[in-house]
C-alpha atoms as a PDB file:
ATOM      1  CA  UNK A   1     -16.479  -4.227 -16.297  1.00  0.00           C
ATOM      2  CA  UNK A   2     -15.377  -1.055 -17.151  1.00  0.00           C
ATOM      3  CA  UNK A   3     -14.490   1.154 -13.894  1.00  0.00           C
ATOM      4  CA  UNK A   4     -12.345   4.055 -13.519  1.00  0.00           C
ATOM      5  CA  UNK A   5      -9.692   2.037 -12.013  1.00  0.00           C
ATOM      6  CA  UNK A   6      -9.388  -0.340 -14.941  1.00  0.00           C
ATOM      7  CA  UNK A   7      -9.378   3.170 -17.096  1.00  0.00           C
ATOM      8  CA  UNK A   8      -6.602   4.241 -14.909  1.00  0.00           C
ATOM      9  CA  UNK A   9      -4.561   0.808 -15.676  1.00  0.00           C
ATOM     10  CA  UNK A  10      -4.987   0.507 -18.948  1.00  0.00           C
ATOM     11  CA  UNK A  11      -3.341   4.279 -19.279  1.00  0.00           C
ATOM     12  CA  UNK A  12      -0.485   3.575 -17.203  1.00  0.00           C
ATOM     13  CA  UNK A  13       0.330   0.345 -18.795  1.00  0.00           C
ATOM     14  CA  UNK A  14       0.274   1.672 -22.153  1.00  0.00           C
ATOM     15  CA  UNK A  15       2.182   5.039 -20.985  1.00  0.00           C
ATOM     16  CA  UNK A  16       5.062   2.752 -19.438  1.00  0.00           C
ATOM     17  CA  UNK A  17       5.883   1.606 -23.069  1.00  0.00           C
ATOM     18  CA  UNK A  18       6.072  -1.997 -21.757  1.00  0.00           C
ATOM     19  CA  UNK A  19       4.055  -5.432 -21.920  1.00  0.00           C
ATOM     20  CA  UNK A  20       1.877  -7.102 -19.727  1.00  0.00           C
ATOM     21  CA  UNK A  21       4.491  -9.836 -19.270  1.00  0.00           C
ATOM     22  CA  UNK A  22       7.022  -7.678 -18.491  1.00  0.00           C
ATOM     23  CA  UNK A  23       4.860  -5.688 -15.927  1.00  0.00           C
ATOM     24  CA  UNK A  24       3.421  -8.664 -14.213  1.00  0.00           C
ATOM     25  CA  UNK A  25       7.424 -10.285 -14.415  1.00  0.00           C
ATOM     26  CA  UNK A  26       8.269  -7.319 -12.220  1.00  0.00           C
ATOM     27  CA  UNK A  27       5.356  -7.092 -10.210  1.00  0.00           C
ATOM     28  CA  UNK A  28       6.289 -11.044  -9.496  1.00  0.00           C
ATOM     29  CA  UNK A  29       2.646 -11.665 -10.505  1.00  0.00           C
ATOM     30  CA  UNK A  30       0.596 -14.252 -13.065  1.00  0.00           C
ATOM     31  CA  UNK A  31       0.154 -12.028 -16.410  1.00  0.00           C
ATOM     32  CA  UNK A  32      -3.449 -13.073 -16.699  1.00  0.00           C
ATOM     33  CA  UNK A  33      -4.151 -11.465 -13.185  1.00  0.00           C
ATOM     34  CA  UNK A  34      -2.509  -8.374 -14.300  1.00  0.00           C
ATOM     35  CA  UNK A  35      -4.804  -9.344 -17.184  1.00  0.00           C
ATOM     36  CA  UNK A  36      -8.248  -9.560 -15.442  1.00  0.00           C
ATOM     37  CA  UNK A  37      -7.260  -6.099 -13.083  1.00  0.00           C
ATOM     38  CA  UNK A  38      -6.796  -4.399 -16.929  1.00  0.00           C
ATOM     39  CA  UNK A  39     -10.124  -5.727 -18.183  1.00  0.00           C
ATOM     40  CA  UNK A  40     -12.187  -5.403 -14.606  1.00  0.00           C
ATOM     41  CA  UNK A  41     -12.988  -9.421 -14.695  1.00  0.00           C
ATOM     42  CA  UNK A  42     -11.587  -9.345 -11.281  1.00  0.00           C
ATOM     43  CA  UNK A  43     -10.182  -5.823  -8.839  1.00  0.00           C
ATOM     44  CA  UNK A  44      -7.166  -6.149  -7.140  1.00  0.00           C
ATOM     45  CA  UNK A  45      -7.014  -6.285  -2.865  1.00  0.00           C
ATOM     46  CA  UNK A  46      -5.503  -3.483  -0.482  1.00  0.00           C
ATOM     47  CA  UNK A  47      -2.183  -5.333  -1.015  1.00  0.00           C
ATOM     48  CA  UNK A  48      -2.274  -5.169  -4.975  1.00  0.00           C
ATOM     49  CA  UNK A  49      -3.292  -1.447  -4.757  1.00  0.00           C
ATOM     50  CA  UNK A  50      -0.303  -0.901  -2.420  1.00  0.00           C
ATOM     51  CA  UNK A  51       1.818  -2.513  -5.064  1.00  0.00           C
ATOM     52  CA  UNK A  52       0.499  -1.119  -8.451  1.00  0.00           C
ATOM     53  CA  UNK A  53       0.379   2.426  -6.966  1.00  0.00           C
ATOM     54  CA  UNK A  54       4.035   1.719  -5.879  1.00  0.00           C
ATOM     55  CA  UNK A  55       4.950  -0.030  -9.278  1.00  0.00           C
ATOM     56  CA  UNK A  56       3.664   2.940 -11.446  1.00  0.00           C
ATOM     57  CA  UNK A  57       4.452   6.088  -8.806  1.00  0.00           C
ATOM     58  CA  UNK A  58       0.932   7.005  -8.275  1.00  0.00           C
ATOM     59  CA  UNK A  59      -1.336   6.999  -5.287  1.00  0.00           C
ATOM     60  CA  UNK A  60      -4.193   4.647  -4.427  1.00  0.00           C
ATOM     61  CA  UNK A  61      -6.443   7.632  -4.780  1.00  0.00           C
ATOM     62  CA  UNK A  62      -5.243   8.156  -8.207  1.00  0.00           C
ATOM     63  CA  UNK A  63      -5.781   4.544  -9.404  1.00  0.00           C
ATOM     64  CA  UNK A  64      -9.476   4.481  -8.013  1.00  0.00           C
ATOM     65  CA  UNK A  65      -9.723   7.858  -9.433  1.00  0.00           C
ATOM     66  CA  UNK A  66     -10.287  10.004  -6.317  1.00  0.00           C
ATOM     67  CA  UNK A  67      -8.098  12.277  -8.137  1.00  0.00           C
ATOM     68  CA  UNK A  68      -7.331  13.157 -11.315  1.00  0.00           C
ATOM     69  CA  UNK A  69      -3.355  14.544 -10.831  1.00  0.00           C
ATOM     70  CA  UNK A  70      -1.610  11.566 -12.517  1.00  0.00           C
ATOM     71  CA  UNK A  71       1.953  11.649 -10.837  1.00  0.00           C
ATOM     72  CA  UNK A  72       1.138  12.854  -7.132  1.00  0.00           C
ATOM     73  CA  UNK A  73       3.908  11.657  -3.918  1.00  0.00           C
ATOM     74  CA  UNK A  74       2.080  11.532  -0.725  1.00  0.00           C
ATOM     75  CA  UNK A  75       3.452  11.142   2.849  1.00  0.00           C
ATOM     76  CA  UNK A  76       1.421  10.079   5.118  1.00  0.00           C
ATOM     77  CA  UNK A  77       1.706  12.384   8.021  1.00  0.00           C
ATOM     78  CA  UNK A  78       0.683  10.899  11.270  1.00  0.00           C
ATOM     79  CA  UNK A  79      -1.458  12.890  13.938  1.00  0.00           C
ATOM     80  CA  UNK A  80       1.231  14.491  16.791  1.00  0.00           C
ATOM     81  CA  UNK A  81      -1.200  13.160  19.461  1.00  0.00           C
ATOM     82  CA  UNK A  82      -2.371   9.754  19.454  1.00  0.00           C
ATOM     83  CA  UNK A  83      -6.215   9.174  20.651  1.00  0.00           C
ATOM     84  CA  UNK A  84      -6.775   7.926  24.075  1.00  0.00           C
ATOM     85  CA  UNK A  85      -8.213   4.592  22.849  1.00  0.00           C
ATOM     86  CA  UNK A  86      -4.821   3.978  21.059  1.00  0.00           C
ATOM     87  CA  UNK A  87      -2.516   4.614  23.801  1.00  0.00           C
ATOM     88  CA  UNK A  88      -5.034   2.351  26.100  1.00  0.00           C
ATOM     89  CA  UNK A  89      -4.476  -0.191  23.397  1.00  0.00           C
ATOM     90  CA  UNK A  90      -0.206  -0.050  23.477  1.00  0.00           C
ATOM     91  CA  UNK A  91      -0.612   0.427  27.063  1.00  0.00           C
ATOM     92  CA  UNK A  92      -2.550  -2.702  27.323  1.00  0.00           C
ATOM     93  CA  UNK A  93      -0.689  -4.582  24.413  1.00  0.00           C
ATOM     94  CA  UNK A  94       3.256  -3.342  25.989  1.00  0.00           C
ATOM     95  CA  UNK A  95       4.545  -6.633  25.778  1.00  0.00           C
ATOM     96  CA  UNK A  96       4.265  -7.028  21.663  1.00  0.00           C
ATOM     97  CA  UNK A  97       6.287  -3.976  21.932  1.00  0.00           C
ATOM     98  CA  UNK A  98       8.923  -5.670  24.169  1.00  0.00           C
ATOM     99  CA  UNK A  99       8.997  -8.615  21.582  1.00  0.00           C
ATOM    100  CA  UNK A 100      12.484  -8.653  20.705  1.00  0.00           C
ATOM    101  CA  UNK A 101      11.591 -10.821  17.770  1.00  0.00           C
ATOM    102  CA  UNK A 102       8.409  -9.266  16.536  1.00  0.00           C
ATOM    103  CA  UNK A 103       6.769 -12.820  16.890  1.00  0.00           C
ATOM    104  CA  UNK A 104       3.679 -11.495  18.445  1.00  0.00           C
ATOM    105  CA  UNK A 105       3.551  -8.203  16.310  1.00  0.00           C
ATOM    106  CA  UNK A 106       3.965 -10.700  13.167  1.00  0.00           C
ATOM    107  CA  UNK A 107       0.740 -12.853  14.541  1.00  0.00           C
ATOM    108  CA  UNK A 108      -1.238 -10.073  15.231  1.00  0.00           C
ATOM    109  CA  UNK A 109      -1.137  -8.782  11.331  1.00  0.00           C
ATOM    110  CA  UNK A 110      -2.020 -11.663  10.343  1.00  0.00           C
ATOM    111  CA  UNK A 111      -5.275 -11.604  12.118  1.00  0.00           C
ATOM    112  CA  UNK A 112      -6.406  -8.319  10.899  1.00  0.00           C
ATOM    113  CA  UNK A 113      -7.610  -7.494   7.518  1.00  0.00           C
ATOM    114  CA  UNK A 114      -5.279  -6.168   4.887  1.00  0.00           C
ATOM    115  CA  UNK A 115      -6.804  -2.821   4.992  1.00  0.00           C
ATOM    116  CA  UNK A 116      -6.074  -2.178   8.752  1.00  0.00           C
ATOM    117  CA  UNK A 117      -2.234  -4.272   7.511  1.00  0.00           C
ATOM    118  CA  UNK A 118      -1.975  -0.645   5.326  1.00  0.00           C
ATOM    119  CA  UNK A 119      -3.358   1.435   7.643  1.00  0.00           C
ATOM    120  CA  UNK A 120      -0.517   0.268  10.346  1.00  0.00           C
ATOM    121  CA  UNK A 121       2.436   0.265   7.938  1.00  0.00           C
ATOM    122  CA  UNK A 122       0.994   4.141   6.793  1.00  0.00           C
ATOM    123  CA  UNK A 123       1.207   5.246   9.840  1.00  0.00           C
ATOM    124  CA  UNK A 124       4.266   3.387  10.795  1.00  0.00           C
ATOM    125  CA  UNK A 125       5.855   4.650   7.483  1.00  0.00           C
ATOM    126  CA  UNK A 126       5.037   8.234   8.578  1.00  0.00           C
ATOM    127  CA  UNK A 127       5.767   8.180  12.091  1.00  0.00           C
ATOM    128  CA  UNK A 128       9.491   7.432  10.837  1.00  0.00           C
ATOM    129  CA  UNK A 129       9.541   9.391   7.984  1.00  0.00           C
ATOM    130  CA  UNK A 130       8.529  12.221  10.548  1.00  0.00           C
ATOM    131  CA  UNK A 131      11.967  10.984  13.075  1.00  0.00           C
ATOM    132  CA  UNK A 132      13.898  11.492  10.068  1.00  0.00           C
ATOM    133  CA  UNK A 133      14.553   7.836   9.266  1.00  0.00           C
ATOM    134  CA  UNK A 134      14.952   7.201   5.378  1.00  0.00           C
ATOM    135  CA  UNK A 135      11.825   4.812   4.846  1.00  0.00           C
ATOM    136  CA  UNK A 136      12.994   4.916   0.977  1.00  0.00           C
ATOM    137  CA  UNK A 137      16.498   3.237   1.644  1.00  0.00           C
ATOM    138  CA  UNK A 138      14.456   0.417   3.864  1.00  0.00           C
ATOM    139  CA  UNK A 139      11.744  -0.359   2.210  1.00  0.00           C
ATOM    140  CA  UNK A 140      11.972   1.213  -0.780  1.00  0.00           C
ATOM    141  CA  UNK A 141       9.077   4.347  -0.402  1.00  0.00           C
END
């Protein structure tokens, strides 16, 4: 299948001036999944995205070609005021806060769907970026 997003691959693999193995080598990845992303047999999940749009500097909205600028940095900026149902929801939830160890924050993500996964560590991202912390030297974006 032919999509806009496997357009979008395809032109940033071959502009990279690299091979598949080498790609999928540094994207710690099997070359024929890189492989079936390039040729649409199969689309990649909210984590992939995350990691090809990191890999090749673009955005998500650039890969499934929600825009057409190819090189584009976004930061997420988070709203100043946070809705009533999601203070309720720390309010309610203070004690995975508390969690010196992060056990219960770490159990939680795994029982929500990677999209909401990337939605949290946006926001989180942002909310630092926005308190000055270097998100870059940390994590790496």
């Amino acid at each position: 299948m032919n999509t806009i997003f496997t357009k979008n691959l395809q032109n940033l693999i071959e502009s990279s001036g690299k091979t598949q193995n080498q790609i999928s080598k540094e994207l710690n990845i099997a070359r024929q999944q890189l492989s079936n992303w390039k040729t649409g047999y199969i689309e990649p999940n909210l984590d992939n995205l995350i990691t090809i749009a990191q890999y090749f500097n673009v955005s998500i909205d650039y890969l499934l070609g929600r825009e057409t600028d190819f090189n584009v940095e976004h930061q997420y900026n988070p709203p100043t005021e946070l809705p009533n149902k999601a203070v309720a929801f720390a309010n309610e939830y203070s004690e995975l806060i508390d969690d010196g160890n992060f056990q219960n924050i770490a159990k939680l993500c795994r029982d929500i769907t990677p999209e909401l996964r990337a939605l949290a560590l946006g926001y989180l991202v942002g909310l630092l970026q926005n308190n000055g912390v270097n998100t870059k030297k940390i994590l790496g974006y």
